[in-house]
Protein backbone atom coordinates (compact mmCIF):
# COMPACT_ATOMS: atom_id res chain seq x y z
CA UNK A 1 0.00 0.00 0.00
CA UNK A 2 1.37 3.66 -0.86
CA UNK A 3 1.72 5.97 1.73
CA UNK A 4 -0.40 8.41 -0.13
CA UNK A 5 -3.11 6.71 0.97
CA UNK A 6 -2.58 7.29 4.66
CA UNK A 7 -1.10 10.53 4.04
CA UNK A 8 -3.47 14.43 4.35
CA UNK A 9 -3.31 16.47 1.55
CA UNK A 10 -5.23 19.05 3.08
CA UNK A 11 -1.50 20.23 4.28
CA UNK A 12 -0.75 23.73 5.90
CA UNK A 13 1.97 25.68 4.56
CA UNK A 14 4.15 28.86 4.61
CA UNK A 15 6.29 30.58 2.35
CA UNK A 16 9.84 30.91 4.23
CA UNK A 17 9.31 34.82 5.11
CA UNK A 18 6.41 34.35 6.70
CA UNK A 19 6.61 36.37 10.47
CA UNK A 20 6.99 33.31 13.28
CA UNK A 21 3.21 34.97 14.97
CA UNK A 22 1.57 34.35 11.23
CA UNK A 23 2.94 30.73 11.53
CA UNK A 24 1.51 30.07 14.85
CA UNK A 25 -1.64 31.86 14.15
CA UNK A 26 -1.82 29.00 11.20
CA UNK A 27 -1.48 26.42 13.42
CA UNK A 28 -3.80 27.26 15.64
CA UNK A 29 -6.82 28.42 13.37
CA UNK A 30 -5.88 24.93 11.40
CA UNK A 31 -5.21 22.92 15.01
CA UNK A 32 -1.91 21.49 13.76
CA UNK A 33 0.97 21.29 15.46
CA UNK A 34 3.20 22.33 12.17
CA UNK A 35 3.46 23.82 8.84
CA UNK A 36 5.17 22.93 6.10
CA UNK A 37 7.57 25.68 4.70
CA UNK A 38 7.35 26.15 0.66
CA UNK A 39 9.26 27.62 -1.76
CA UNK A 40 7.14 28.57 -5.31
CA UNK A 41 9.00 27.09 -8.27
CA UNK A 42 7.87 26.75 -11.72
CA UNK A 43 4.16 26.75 -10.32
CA UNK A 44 5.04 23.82 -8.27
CA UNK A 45 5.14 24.18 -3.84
CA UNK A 46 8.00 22.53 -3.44
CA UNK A 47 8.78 21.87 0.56
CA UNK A 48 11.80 23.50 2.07
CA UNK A 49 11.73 21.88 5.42
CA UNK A 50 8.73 21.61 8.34
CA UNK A 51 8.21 24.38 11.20
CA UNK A 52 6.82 22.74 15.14
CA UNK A 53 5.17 24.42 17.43
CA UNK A 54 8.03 22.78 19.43
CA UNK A 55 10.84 24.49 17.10
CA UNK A 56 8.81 28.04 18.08
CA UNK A 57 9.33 27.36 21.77
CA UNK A 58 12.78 26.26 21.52
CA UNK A 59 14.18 28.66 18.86
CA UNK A 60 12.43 32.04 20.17
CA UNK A 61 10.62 31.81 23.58
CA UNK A 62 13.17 29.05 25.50
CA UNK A 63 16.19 31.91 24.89
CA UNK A 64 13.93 34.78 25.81
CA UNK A 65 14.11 35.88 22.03
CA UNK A 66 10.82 38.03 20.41
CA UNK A 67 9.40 35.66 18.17
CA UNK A 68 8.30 38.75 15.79
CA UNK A 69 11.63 39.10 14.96
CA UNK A 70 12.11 35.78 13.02
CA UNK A 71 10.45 34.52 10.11
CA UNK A 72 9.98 30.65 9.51
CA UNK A 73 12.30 30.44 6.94
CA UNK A 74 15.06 31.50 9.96
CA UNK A 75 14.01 28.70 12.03
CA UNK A 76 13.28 26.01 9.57
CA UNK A 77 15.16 22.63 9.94
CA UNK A 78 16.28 22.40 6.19
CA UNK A 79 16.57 20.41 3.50
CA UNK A 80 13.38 18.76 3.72
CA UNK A 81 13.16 15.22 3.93
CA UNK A 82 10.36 14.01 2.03
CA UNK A 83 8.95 11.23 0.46
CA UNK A 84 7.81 10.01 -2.88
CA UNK A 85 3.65 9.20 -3.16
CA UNK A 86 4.41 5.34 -3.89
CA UNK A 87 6.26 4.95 -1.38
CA UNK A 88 5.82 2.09 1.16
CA UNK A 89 4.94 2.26 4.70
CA UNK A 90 8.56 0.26 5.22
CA UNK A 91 10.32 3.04 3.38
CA UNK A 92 8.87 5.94 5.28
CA UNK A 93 9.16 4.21 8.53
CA UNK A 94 13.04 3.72 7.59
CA UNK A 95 12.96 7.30 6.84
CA UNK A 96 11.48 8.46 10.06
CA UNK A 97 13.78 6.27 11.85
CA UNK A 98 17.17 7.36 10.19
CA UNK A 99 16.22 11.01 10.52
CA UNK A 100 14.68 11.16 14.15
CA UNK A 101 11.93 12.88 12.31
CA UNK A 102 7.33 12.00 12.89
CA UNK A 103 6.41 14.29 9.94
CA UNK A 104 7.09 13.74 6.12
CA UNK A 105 6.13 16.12 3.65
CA UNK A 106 5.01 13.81 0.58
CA UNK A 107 5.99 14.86 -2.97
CA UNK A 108 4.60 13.65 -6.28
CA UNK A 109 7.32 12.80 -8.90
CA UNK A 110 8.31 16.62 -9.68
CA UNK A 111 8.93 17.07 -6.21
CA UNK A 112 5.44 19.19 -5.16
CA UNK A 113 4.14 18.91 -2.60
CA UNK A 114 1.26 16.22 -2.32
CA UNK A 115 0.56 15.91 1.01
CA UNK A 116 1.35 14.76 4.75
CA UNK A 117 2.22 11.72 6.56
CA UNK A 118 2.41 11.76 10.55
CA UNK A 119 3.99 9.02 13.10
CA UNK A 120 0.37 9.03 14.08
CA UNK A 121 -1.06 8.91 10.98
CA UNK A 122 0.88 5.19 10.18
CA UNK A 123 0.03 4.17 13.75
CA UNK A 124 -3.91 5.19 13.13
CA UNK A 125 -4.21 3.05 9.86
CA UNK A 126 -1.76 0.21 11.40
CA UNK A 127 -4.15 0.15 14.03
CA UNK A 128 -7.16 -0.57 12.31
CA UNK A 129 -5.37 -3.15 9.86
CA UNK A 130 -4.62 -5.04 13.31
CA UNK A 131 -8.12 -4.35 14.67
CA UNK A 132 -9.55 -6.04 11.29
CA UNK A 133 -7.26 -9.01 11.35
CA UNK A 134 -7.97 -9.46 15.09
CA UNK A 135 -11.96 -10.08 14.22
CA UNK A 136 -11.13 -12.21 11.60
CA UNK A 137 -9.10 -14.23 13.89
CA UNK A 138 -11.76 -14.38 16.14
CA UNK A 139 -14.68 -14.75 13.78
CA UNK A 140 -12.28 -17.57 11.79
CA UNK A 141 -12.28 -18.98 15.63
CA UNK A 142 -16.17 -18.75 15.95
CA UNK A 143 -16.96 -20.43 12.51
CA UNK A 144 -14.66 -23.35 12.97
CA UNK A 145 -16.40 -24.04 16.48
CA UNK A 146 -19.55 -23.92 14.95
CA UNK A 147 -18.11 -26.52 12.31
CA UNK A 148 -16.93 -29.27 14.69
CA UNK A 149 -19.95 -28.56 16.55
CA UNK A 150 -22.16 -29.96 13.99
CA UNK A 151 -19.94 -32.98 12.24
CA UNK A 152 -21.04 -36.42 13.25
C-alpha cells in the first residue's frame, strides 16, 4: 500500500518569510501542530523543510528571544526530507527512523508537494489493519467451532 493513501493532503503551509506569529496563528486556526515551509518554483510548492510548534518554543521563547523578529524560513530545519507518493509504509518508517523525524512532507514525482504523513497517521491506519485481522481471527475462531460442533 502507498503511503499516499494514509497521508493528508489538506497540508498547511508557509512561504519561508512568513513572520513566526503568522505561523503560529496558522497552526492554531488549522489545530496542527506544524506547517510545512514552501518555496514557489515553476508553479510547483515545493517543501523547504517543516516548522513545530516545538521548534517556536525552543528557537524564540526558550532563549527569551521576540518571536516577531524571526520569520519561519530562519528557524526552519532544512533540506526537507520528504517522500515520494508510492512509497511504502517500510520506506517511510526507515525514513522516520534514520532522521529522528514523525512528519514527512510527501511529494509527487516533480517534487510538489502532495501531502502529509504523521507518526500518528501510520500508527492510526496500522491500528485498524490489526483491529480487522484481530476479528477475523476471532470470527475464523467462531466459525470453525460452529463446524466441529455440527460434524457427526
Amino acid at each position: 500500500m502507498p503511503i499516499s493513501e494514509c497521508s493528508n493532503s489538506k497540508v498547511v503551509s508557509c512561504n519561508a518569510d512568513a513572520a513566526l506569529p503568522e505561523v503560529a496563528a496558522l497552526m492554531r486556526r488549522h489545530h496542527v501542530g506544524d506547517v510545512v515551509v514552501i518555496e514557489e518554483r515553476d508553479g510547483r510548492r515545493v517543501p523547504l523543510g517543516i516548522v513545530t510548534d516545538r521548534d517556536i518554543v525552543l528557537e524564540t521563547m526558550a532563549l527569551d528571544l521576540d518571536a516577531k523578529l524571526f520569520t519561519a524560513g530562519d528557524i526552519v530545519m532544512g533540506p526537507a526530507v520528504t517522500v515520494g507518493l508510492d512509497a511504502g509504509f517500510v520506506e517511510t518508517l526507515r525514513l522516520m527512523r534514520q532522521h529522528g523525524i514523525r512528519r514527512l512532507p510527501v511529494v509527487d514525482a516533480s517534487g510538489a508537494l502532495a501531502g502529509i504523513v504523521t507518526g500518528d497517521d501510520i500508527v492510526r491506519l496500522l491500528s485498524l489493519e490489526l483491529s480487522l485481522l484481530t476479528g477475523a481471527i476471532a470470527s475464523e475462531q467462531r466459525q470453525e467451532r460452529r463446524l466441529r460442533k455440527s460434524m457427526p
